[in-house]
Protein backbone atom coordinates (compact mmCIF):
# COMPACT_ATOMS: atom_id res chain seq x y z
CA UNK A 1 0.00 0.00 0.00
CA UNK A 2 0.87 3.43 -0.64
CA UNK A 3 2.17 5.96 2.37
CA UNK A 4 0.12 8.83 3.08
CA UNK A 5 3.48 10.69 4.51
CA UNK A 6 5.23 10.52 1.02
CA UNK A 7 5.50 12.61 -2.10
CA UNK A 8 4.36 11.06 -5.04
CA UNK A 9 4.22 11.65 -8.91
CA UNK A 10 5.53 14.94 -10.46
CA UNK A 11 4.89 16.91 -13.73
CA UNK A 12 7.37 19.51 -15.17
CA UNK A 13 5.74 22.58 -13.45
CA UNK A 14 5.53 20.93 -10.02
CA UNK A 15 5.54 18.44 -7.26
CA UNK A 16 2.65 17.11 -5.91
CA UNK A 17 2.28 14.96 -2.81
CA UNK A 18 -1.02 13.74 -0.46
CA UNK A 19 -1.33 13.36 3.07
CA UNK A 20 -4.30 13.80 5.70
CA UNK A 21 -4.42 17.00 7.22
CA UNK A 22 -3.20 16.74 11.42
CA UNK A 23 -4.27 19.73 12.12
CA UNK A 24 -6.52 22.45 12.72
CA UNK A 25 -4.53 24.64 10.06
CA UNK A 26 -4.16 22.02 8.11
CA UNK A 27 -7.95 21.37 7.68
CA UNK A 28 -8.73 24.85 7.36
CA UNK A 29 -6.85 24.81 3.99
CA UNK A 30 -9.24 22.09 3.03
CA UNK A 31 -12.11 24.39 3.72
CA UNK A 32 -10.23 27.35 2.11
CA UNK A 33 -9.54 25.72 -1.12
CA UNK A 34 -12.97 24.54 -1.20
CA UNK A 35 -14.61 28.17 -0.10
CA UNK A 36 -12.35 29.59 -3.14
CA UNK A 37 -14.25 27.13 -5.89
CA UNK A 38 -17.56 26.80 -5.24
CA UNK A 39 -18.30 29.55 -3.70
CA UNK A 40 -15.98 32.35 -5.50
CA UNK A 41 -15.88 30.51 -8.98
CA UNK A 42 -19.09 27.94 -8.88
CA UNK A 43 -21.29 30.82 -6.73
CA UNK A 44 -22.44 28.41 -4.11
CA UNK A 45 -24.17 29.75 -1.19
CA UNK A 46 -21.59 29.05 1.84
CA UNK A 47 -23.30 29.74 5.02
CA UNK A 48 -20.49 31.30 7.34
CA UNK A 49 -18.99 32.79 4.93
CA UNK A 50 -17.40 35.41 6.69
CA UNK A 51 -13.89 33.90 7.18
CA UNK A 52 -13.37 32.70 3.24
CA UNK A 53 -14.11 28.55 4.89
CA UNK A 54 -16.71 26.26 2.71
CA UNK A 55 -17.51 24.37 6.65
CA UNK A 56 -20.31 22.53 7.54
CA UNK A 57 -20.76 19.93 10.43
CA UNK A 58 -19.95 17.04 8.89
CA UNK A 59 -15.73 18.61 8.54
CA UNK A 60 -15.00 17.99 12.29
CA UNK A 61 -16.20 14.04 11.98
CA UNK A 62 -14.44 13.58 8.39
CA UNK A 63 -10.66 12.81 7.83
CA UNK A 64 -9.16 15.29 5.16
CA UNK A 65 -7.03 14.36 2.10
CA UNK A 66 -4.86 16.84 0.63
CA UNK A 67 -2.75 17.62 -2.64
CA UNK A 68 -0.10 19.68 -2.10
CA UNK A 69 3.01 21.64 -4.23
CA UNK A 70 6.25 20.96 -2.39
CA UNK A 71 7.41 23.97 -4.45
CA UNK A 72 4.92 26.14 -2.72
CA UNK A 73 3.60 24.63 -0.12
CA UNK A 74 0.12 25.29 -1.47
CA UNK A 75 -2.90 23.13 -1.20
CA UNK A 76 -3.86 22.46 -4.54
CA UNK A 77 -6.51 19.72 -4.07
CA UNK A 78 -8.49 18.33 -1.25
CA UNK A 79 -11.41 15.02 -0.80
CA UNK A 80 -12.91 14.75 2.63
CA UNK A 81 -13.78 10.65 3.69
CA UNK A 82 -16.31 10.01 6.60
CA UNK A 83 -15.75 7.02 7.51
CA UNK A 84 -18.94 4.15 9.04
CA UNK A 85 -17.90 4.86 12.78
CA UNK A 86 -17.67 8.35 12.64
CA UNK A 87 -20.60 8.56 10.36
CA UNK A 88 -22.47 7.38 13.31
CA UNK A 89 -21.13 9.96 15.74
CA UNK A 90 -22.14 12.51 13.15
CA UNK A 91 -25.55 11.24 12.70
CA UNK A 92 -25.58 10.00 9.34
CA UNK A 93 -23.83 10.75 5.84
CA UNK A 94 -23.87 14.15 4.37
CA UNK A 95 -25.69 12.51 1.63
CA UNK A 96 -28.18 11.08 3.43
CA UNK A 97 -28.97 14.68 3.29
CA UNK A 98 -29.57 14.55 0.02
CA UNK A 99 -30.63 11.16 -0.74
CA UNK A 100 -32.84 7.98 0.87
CA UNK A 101 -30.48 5.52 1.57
CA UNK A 102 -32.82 2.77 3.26
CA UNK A 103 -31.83 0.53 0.88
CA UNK A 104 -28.19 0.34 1.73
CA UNK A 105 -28.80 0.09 5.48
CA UNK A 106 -27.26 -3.36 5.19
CA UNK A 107 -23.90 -1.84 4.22
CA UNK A 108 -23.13 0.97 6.53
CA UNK A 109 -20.71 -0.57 8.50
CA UNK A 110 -18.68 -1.13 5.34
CA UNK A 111 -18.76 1.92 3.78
CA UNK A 112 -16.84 5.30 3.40
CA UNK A 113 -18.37 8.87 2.12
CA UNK A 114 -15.81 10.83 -0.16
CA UNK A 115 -17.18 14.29 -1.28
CA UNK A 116 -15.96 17.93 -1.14
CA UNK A 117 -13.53 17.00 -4.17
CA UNK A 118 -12.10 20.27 -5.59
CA UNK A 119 -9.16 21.30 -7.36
CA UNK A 120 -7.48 24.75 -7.90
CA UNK A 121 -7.79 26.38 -11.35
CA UNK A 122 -4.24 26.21 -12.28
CA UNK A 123 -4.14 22.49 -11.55
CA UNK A 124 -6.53 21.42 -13.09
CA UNK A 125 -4.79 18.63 -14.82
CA UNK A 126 -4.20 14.73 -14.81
CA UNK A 127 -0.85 15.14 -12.41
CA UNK A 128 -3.76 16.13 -9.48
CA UNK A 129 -6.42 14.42 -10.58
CA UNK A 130 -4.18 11.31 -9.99
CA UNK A 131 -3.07 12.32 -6.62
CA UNK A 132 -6.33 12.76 -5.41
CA UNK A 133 -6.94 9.42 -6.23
CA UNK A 134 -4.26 7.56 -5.32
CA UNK A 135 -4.63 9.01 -2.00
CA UNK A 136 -8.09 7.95 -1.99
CA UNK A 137 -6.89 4.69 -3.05
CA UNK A 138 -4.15 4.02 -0.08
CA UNK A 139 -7.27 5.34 2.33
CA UNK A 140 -10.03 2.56 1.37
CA UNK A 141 -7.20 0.40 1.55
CA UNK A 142 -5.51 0.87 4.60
CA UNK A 143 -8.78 0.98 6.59
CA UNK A 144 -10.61 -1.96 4.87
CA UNK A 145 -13.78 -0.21 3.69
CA UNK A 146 -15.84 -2.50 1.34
CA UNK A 147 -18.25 0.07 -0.68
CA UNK A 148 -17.30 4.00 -1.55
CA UNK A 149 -20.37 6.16 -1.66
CA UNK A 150 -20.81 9.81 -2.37
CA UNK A 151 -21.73 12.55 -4.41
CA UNK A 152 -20.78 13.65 -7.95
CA UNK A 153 -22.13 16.65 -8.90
CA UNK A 154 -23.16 18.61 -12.24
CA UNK A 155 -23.36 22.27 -12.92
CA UNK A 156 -26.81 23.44 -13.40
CA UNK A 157 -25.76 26.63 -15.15
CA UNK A 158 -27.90 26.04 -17.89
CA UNK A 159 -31.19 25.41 -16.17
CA UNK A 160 -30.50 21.51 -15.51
CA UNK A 161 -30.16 20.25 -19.45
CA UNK A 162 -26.67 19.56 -19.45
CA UNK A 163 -26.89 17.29 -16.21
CA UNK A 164 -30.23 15.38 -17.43
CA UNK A 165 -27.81 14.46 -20.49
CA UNK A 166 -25.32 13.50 -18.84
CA UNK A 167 -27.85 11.59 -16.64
CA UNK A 168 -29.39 9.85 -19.23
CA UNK A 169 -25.88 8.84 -20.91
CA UNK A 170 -24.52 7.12 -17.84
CA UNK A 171 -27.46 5.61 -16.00
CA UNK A 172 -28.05 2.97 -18.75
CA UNK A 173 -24.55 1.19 -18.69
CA UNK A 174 -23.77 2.24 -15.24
CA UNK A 175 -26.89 1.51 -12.68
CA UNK A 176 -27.15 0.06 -10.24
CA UNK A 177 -28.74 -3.03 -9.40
CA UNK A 178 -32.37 -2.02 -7.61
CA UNK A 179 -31.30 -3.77 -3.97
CA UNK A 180 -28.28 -0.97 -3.95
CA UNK A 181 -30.90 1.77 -5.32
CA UNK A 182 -31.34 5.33 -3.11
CA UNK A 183 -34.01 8.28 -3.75
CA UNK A 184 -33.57 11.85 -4.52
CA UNK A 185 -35.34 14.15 -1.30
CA UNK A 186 -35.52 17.06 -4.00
CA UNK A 187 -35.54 14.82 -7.83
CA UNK A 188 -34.06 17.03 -10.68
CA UNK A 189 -37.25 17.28 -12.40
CA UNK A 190 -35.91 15.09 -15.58
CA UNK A 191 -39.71 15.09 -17.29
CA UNK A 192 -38.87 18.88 -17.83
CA UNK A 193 -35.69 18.87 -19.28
CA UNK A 194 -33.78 17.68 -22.42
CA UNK A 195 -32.33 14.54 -22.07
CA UNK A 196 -30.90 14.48 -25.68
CA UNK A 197 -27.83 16.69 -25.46
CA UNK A 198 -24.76 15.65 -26.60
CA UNK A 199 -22.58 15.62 -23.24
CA UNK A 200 -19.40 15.03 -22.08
CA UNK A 201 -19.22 13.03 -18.78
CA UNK A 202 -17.49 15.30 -16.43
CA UNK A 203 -14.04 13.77 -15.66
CA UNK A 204 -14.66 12.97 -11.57
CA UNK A 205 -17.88 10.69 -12.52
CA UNK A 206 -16.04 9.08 -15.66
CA UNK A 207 -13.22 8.20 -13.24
CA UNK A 208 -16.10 6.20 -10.87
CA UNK A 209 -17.40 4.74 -13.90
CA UNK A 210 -14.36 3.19 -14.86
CA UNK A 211 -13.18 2.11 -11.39
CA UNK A 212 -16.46 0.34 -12.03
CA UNK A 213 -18.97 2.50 -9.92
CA UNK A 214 -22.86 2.37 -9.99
CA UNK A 215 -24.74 5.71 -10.44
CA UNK A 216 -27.22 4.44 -7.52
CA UNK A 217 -30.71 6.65 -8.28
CA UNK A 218 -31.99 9.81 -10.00
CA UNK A 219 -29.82 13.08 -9.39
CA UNK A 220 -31.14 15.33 -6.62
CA UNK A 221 -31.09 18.99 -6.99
CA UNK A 222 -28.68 20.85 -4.60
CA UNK A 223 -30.00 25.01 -4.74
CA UNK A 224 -27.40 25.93 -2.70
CA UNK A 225 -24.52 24.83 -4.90
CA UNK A 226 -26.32 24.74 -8.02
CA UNK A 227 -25.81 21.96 -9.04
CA UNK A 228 -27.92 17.97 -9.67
CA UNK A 229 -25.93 15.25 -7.16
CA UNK A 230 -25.69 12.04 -8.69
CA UNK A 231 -25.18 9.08 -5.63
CA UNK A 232 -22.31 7.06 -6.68
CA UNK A 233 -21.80 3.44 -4.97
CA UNK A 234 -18.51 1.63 -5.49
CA UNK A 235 -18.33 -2.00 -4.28
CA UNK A 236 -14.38 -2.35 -3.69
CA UNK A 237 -14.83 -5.95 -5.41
CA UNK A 238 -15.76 -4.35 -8.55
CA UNK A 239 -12.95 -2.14 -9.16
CA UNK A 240 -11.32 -2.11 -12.27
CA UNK A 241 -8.14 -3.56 -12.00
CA UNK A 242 -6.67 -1.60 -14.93
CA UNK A 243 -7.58 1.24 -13.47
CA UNK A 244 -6.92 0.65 -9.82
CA UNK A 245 -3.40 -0.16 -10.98
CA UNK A 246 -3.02 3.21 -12.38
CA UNK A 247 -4.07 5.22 -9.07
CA UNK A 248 -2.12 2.83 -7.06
CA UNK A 249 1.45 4.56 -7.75
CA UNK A 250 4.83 4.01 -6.25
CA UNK A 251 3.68 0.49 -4.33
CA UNK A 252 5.74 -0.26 -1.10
């Protein structure tokens, strides 16, 4: 398995390296980095605002993963995992908040939440992308979770079209079977929308797809980050070798 403490790949502009935040200060650059892309470039309403943090109450129960330049020191990329146990403690999953998840009661102890994945603007490339993963990776693994659930969301900046597409494209080769299936709270309302656009999967949900996630239900519609939620549900025993291979870097 990989080491959380070590730096990793690195492209000709930088080096990148994951670990889990330790601290405080170390979390707060989590919640910084997220505050400065949904809310100052994606225009999500942040409650709390007033300190430049994206927090919420789930943060203090969730272990933080972050992406960082060694040349700069700068957090570049951050995931936040809530693991079963603490999940409990917190009172549920953030997306139960979102989603009924009845249907997977039988898999809670098993299963770790990922969400709050962002990236900064200037690294926006497959050199972070990879590191997110790879420390997402070394996490399942090291602590033995079975399933991966969370959720991948779409930009409604267009009124919802562009995420019933992309809906419509992935649901039929990638859904999940109906004993694994959850339930929007607030449905996108697909009836309304056009289904038919020609899409491009956004690259976080075509990365689940080809680890081999389901999409798990109908998205729900998020107002205060504008945006439809698609539940994704990983089963550990499905993933893609190929592609597991190619997160898994520098094995030790």
């Amino acid at each position: 398995m990989l080491d959380l403490n070590r730096q990793h790949a690195q492209t000709p502009r930088s080096k990148l390296g994951f670990s889990l935040a330790r601290t405080e200060a170390e979390v707060q650059e989590a919640q910084r980095i997220r505050f400065k892309v949904f809310a100052e470039e994606m225009g999500a309403k942040i409650p709390n605002a007033d300190h430049g943090l994206d927090i919420d109450r789930f943060d203090a129960f969730c272990d933080h993963l972050l992406v960082r330049d060694s040349e700069n020191s700068k957090v570049v990329g951050t995931y936040r995992m809530l693991p079963p146990e603490q999940a409990v403690r917190a009172g549920g999953y953030y997306s139960e908040t979102e989603f009924d998840m009845t249907r997977l009661a039988n898999l809670r102890d098993r299963m770790v939440e990922v969400g709050r994945s962002c990236v900064h603007q200037d690294y926006r490339d497959g050199a972070t992308i990879t590191q997110l993963w790879s420390g997402l990776a070394d996490y399942i693994g090291k602590n033995g979770h079975e399933y991966l659930i969370g959720c991948a969301s779409i930009s409604m900046s267009d009124g919802g079209h562009y995420a019933a597409s992309v809906y419509d494209k992935v649901h039929k080769l990638h859904g999940a079977p109906s004993e694994y299936r959850v339930f929007p709270h607030y449905p996108l309302p697909l009836h309304a929308l056009n289904r038919n656009l020609e899409v491009t999967v956004p690259p976080l949900i075509k990365g689940y797809l080809r680890l081999g996630a389901y999409i798990a239900g109908q998205p729900a519609w998020d107002p205060d980050f504008n945006t439809a939620d698609l539940f994704i549900l990983l089963p550990v025993s499905r993933m893609n070798p190929k592609y597991a291979k190619h997160f898994m870097l520098n094995p030790s």
